[in-house]
Protein backbone atom coordinates (compact mmCIF):
# COMPACT_ATOMS: atom_id res chain seq x y z
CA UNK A 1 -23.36 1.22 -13.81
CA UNK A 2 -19.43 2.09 -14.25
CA UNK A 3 -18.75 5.15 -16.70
CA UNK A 4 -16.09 4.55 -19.54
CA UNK A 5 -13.85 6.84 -17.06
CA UNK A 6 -13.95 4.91 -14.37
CA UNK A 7 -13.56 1.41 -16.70
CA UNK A 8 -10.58 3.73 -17.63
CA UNK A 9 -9.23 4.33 -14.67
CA UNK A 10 -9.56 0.72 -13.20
CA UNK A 11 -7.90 -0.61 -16.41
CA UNK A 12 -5.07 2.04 -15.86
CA UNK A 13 -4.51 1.38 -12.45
CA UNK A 14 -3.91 -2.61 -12.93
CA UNK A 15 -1.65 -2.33 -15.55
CA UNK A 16 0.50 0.30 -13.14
CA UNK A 17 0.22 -1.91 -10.50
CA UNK A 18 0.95 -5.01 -12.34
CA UNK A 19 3.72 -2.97 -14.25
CA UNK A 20 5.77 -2.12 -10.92
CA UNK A 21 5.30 -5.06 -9.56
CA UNK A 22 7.24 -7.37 -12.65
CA UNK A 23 9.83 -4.47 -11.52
CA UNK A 24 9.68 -5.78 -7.91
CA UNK A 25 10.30 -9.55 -8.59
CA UNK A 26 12.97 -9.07 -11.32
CA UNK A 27 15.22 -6.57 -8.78
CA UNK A 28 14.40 -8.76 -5.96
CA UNK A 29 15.07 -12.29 -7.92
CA UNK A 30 18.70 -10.67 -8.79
CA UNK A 31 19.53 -9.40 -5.39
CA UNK A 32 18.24 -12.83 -3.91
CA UNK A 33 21.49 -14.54 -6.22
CA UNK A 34 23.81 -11.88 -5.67
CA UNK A 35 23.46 -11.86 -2.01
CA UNK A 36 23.30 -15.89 -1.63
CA UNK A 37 26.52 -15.92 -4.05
CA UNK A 38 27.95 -13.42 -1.91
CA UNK A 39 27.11 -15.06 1.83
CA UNK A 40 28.75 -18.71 0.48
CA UNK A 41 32.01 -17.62 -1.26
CA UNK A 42 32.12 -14.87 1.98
CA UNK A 43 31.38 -17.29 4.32
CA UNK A 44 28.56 -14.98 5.98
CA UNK A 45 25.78 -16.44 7.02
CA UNK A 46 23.78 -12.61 7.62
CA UNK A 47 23.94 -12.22 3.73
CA UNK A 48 22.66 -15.56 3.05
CA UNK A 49 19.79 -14.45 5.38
CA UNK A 50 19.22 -11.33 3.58
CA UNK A 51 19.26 -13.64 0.38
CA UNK A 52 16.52 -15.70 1.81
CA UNK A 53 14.83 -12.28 3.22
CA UNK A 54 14.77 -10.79 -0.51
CA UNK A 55 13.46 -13.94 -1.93
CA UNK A 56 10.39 -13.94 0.65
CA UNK A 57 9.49 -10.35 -1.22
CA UNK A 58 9.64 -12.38 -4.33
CA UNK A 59 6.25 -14.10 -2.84
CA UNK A 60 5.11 -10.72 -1.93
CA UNK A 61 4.88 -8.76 -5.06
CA UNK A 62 3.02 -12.13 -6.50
CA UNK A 63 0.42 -11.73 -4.30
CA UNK A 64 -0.03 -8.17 -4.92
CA UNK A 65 -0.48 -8.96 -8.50
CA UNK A 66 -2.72 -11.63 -7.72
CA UNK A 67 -4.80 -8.91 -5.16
CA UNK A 68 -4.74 -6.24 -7.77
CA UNK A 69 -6.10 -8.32 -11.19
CA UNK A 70 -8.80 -9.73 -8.71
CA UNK A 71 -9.52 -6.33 -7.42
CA UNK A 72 -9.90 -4.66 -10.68
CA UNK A 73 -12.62 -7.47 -12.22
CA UNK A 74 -15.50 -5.46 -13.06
CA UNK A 75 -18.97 -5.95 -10.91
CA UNK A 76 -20.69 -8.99 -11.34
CA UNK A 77 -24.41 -10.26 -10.00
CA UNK A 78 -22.60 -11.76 -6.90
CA UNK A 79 -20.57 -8.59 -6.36
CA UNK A 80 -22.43 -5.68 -7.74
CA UNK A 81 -20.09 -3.23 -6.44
CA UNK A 82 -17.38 -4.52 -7.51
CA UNK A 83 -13.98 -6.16 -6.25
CA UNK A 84 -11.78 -3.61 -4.87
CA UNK A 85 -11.65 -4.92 -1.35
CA UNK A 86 -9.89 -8.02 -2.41
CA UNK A 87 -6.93 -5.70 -3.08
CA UNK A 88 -7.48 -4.92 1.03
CA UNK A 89 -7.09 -8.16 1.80
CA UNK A 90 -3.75 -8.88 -0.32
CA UNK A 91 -3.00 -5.83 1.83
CA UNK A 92 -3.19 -7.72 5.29
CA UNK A 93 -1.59 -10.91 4.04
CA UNK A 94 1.75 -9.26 3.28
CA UNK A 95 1.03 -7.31 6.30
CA UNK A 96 1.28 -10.67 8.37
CA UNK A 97 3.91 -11.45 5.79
CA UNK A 98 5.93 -8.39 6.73
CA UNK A 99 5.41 -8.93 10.61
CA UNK A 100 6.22 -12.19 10.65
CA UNK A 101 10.00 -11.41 8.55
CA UNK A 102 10.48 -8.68 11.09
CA UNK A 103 9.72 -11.20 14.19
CA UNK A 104 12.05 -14.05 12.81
CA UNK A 105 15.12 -11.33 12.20
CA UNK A 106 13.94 -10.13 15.83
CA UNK A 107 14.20 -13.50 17.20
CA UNK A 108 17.04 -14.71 15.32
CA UNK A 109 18.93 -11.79 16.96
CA UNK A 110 17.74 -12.31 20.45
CA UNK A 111 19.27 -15.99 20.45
CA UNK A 112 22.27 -15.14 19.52
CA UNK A 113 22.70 -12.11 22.00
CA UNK A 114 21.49 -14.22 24.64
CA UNK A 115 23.65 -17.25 24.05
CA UNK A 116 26.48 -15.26 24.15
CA UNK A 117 28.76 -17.41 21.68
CA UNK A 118 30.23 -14.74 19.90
CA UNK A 119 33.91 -16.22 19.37
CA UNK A 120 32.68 -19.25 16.68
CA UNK A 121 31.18 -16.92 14.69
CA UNK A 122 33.08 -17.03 11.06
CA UNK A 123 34.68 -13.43 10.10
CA UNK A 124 32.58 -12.85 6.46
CA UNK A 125 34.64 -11.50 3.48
CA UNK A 126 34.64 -8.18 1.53
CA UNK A 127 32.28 -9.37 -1.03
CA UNK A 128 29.50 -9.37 1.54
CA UNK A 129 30.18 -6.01 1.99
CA UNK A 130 30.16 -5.29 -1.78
CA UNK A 131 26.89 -7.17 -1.82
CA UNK A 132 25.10 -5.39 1.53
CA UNK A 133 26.06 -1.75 0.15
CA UNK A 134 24.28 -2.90 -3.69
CA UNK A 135 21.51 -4.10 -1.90
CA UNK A 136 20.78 -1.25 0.45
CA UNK A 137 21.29 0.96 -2.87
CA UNK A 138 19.10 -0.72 -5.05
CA UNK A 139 16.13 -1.99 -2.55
CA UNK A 140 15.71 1.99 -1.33
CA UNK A 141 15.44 2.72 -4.90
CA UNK A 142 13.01 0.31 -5.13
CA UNK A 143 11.22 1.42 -2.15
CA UNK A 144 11.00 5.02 -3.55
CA UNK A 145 9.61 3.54 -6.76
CA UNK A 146 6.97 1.76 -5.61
CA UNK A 147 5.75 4.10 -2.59
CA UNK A 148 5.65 6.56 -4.96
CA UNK A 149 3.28 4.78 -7.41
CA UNK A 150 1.27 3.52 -3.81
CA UNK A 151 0.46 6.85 -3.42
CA UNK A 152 -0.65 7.60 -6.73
CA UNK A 153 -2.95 5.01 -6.84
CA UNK A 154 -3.31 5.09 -3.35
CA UNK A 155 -3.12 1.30 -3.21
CA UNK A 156 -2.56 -0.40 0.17
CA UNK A 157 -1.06 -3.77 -1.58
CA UNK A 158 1.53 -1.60 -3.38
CA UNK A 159 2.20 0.34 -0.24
CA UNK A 160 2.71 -2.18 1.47
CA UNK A 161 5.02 -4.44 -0.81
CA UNK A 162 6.86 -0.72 -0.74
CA UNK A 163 7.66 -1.20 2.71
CA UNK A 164 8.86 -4.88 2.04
CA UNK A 165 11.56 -3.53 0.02
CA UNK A 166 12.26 -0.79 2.67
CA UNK A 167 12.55 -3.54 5.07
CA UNK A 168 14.85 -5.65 2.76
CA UNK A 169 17.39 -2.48 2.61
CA UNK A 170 16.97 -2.24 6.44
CA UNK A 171 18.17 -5.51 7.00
CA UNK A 172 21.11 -4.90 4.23
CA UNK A 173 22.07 -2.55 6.69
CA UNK A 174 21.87 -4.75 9.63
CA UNK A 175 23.67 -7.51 7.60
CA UNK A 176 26.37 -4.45 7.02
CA UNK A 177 26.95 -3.51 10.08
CA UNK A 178 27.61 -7.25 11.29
CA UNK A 179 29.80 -7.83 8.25
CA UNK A 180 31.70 -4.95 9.21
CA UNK A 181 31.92 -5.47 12.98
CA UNK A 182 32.46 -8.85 12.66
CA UNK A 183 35.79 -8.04 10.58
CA UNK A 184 36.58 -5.11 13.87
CA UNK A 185 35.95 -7.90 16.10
CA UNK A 186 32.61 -7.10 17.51
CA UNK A 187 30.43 -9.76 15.59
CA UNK A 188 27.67 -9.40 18.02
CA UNK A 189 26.68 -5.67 16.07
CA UNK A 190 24.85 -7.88 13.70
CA UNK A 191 22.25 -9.48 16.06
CA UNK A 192 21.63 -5.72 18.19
CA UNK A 193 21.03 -3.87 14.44
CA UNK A 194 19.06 -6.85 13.66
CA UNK A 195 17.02 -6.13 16.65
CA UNK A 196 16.29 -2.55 16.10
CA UNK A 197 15.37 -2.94 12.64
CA UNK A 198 12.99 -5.58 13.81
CA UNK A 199 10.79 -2.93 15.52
CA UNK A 200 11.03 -0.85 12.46
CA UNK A 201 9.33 -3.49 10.35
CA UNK A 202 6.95 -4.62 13.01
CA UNK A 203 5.67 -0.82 13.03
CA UNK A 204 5.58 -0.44 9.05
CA UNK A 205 3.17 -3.93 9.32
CA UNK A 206 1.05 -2.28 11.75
CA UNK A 207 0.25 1.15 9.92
CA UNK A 208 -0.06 -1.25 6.48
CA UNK A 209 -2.78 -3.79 8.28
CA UNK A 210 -4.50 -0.63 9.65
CA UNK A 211 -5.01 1.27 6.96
CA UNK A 212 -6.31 -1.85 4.78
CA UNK A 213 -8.85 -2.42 7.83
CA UNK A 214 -9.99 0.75 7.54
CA UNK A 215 -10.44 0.72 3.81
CA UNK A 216 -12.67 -2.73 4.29
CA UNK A 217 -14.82 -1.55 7.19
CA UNK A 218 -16.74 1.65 5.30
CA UNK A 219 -14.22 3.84 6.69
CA UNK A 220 -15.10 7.49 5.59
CA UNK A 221 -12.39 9.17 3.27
CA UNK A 222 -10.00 11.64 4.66
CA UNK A 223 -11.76 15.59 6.00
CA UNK A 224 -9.76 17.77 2.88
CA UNK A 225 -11.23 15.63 0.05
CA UNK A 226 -14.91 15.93 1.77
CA UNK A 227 -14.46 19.24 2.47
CA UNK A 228 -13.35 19.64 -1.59
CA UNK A 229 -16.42 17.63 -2.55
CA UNK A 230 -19.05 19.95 -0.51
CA UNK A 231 -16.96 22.82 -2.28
CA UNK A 232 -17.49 21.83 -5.66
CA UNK A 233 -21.41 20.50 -5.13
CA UNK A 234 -22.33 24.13 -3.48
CA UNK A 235 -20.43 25.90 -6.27
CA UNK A 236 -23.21 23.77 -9.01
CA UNK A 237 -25.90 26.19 -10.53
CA UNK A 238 -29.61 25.45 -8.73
CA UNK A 239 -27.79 24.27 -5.88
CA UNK A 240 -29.67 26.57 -2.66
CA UNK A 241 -27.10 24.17 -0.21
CA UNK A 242 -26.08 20.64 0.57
CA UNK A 243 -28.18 19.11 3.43
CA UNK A 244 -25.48 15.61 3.49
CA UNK A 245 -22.56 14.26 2.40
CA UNK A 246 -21.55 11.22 3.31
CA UNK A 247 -18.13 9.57 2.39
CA UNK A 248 -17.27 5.90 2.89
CA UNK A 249 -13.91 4.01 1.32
CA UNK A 250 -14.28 0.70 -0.97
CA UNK A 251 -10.73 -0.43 -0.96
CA UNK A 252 -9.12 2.11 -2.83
CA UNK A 253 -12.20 4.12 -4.25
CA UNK A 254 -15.01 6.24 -2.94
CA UNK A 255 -18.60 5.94 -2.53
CA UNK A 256 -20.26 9.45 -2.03
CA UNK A 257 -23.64 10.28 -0.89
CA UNK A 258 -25.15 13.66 -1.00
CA UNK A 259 -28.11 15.06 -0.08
CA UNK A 260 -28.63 18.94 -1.97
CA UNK A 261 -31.24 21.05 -1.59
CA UNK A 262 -32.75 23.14 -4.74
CA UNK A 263 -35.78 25.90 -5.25
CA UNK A 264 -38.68 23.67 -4.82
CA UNK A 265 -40.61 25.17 -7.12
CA UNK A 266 -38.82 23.59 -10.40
CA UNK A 267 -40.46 20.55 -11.91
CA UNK A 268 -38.68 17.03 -11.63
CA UNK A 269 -37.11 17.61 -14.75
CA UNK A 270 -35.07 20.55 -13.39
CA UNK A 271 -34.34 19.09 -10.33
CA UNK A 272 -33.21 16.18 -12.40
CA UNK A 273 -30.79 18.24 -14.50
CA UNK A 274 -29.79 19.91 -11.67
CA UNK A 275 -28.78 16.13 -9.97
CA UNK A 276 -27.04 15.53 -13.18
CA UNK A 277 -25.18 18.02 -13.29
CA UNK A 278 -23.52 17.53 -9.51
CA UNK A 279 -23.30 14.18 -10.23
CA UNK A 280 -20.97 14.55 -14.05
CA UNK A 281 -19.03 17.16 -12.00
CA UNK A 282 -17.87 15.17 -9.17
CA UNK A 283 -17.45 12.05 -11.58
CA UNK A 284 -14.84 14.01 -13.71
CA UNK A 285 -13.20 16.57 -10.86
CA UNK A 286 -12.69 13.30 -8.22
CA UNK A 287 -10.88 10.38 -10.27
CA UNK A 288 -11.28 8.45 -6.69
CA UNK A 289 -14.99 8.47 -6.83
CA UNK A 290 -16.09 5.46 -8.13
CA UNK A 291 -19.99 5.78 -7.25
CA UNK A 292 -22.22 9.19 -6.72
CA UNK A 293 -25.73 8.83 -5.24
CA UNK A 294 -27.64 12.65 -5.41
CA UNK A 295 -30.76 12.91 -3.32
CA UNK A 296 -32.76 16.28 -4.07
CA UNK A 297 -34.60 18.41 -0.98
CA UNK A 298 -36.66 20.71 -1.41
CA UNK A 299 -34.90 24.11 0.04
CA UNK A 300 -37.92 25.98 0.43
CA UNK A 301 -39.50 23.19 2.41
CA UNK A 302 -36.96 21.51 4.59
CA UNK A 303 -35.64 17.39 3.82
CA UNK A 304 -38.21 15.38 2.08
CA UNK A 305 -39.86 13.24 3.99
């Protein structure tokens, strides 16, 4: 059964998530205008890419909403421990989503380098440069807001929709750097930036899609926080030692099970208490932990059988 802390914390967490994400589509749906207004009356076709490009991340912080209020539905009889792997799998789909932006601005850029056409390409206006600076400005602001509230919640969807806008001011920068060499006479510096940056998103997709793999396969949690859980169990009055500890991530949470060992000459009721106790102790001092299983050994008498 969920405590009230961790109801707490799960209610908490969605509204954050849900919170940063309205953020996300209202910056993104105003960039997407003043960048396509920008690319027309400019006459540069990169901006009205990046328009389109900041639009896709529209779709993307939808689905992380979506992910997150699915993964936050309490435990059911189909799915008695819970839903927080669903938020994994919105995860990987904006993975794919990010790989597959970076692959089109990769390929985009590779045709035109190859072809070798430079001289029919139009020569944008300042406001696309007005437009490509605002843009980098306000989509690493938003990248910065988000990762930071990723890592507070440690949620892969968030993190990853964080890397969507990172990407976005990325190819702001590409869009830049064309804008401007096109107007030095070297429009070909769009499609090479747009190339580089490519890689840069392909890699961000790649770390996102791994670490939401890991968090669906019963990937153990990180070697500080177990080591900080043995701490705290060994540190428990009546506990002699800790025989196992087991760690294994449920999306964004933690499943712990331990193994102690206590004098094995109290009755069950001691032992009980003494269960308890580790149990309430972890519960409040690891926010993370969403479920605690305490198996009691004997210390004077080896494991139970």
């Amino acid at each position: 059964m969920e405590t009230k802390n961790n109801i707490s914390a799960e209610i908490d967490f969605e509204k954050t998530a849900v919170r940063v994400s309205v953020v996300s589509i209202v910056g993104n749906i105003a960039l997407s205008l003043l960048k396509l207004l920008a690319g027309i009356f400019a006459h540069s076709g990169a901006m009205v890419s990046d328009a389109v490009h900041s639009a896709s991340d529209v779709f993307s912080s939808i689905v992380v909403i979506i992910g997150v209020k699915l993964s936050a539905r309490a435990s059911d009889d189909d799915h008695p421990y819970g839903h927080e792997r669903l938020e994994c799998v919105a995860a990987i789909i904006l993975a794919m989503i990010l790989l597959a932006t970076g692959l089109l601005i990769g390929y985009n850029a590779l045709v035109t380098i190859v072809s070798g056409e430079y001289e029919d390409l139009a020569v944008p206006g300042v406001p696309a440069i007005v437009a490509a600076v605002v843009s980098i400005a306000v989509k690493e602001a938003m990248f910065r807001y988000t990762k930071h509230y990723a890592e507070k919640l440690d949620s892969g969807a968030l993190m990853a929709d964080a890397w969507h806008h990172r990407s976005d001011a990325l190819s702001s920068v590409g869009a830049l750097i064309g804008v401007v060499g096109a107007r030095m006479g070297f429009p070909v510096l769009d499609s090479v930036a747009s190339l580089v940056i490519c890689v840069f998103i392909a890699k961000a997709a790649f770390d996102i899609f791994r670490d939401a793999v890991d968090k669906m396969v019963d990937h153990s949690c990180d070697q500080e926080t177990e080591d900080e859980l043995w701490e705290c169990v060994v540190q428990q009055e009546g506990v002699v030692g800790v025989d196992l500890l087991t760690t294994r991530m449920f999306g964004s949470r933690i499943y712990v099970d331990i193994e102690i060992a206590v004098d094995g000459d109290l009755t069950l009721r001691d032992a009980h208490a003494i269960a308890e106790r580790v149990h309430s102790t972890i519960e409040q001092s690891f926010p993370k932990v969403k479920h605690i299983m305490v198996h009691v050994n004997p210390a004077n008498k080896g494991k139970a059988e």
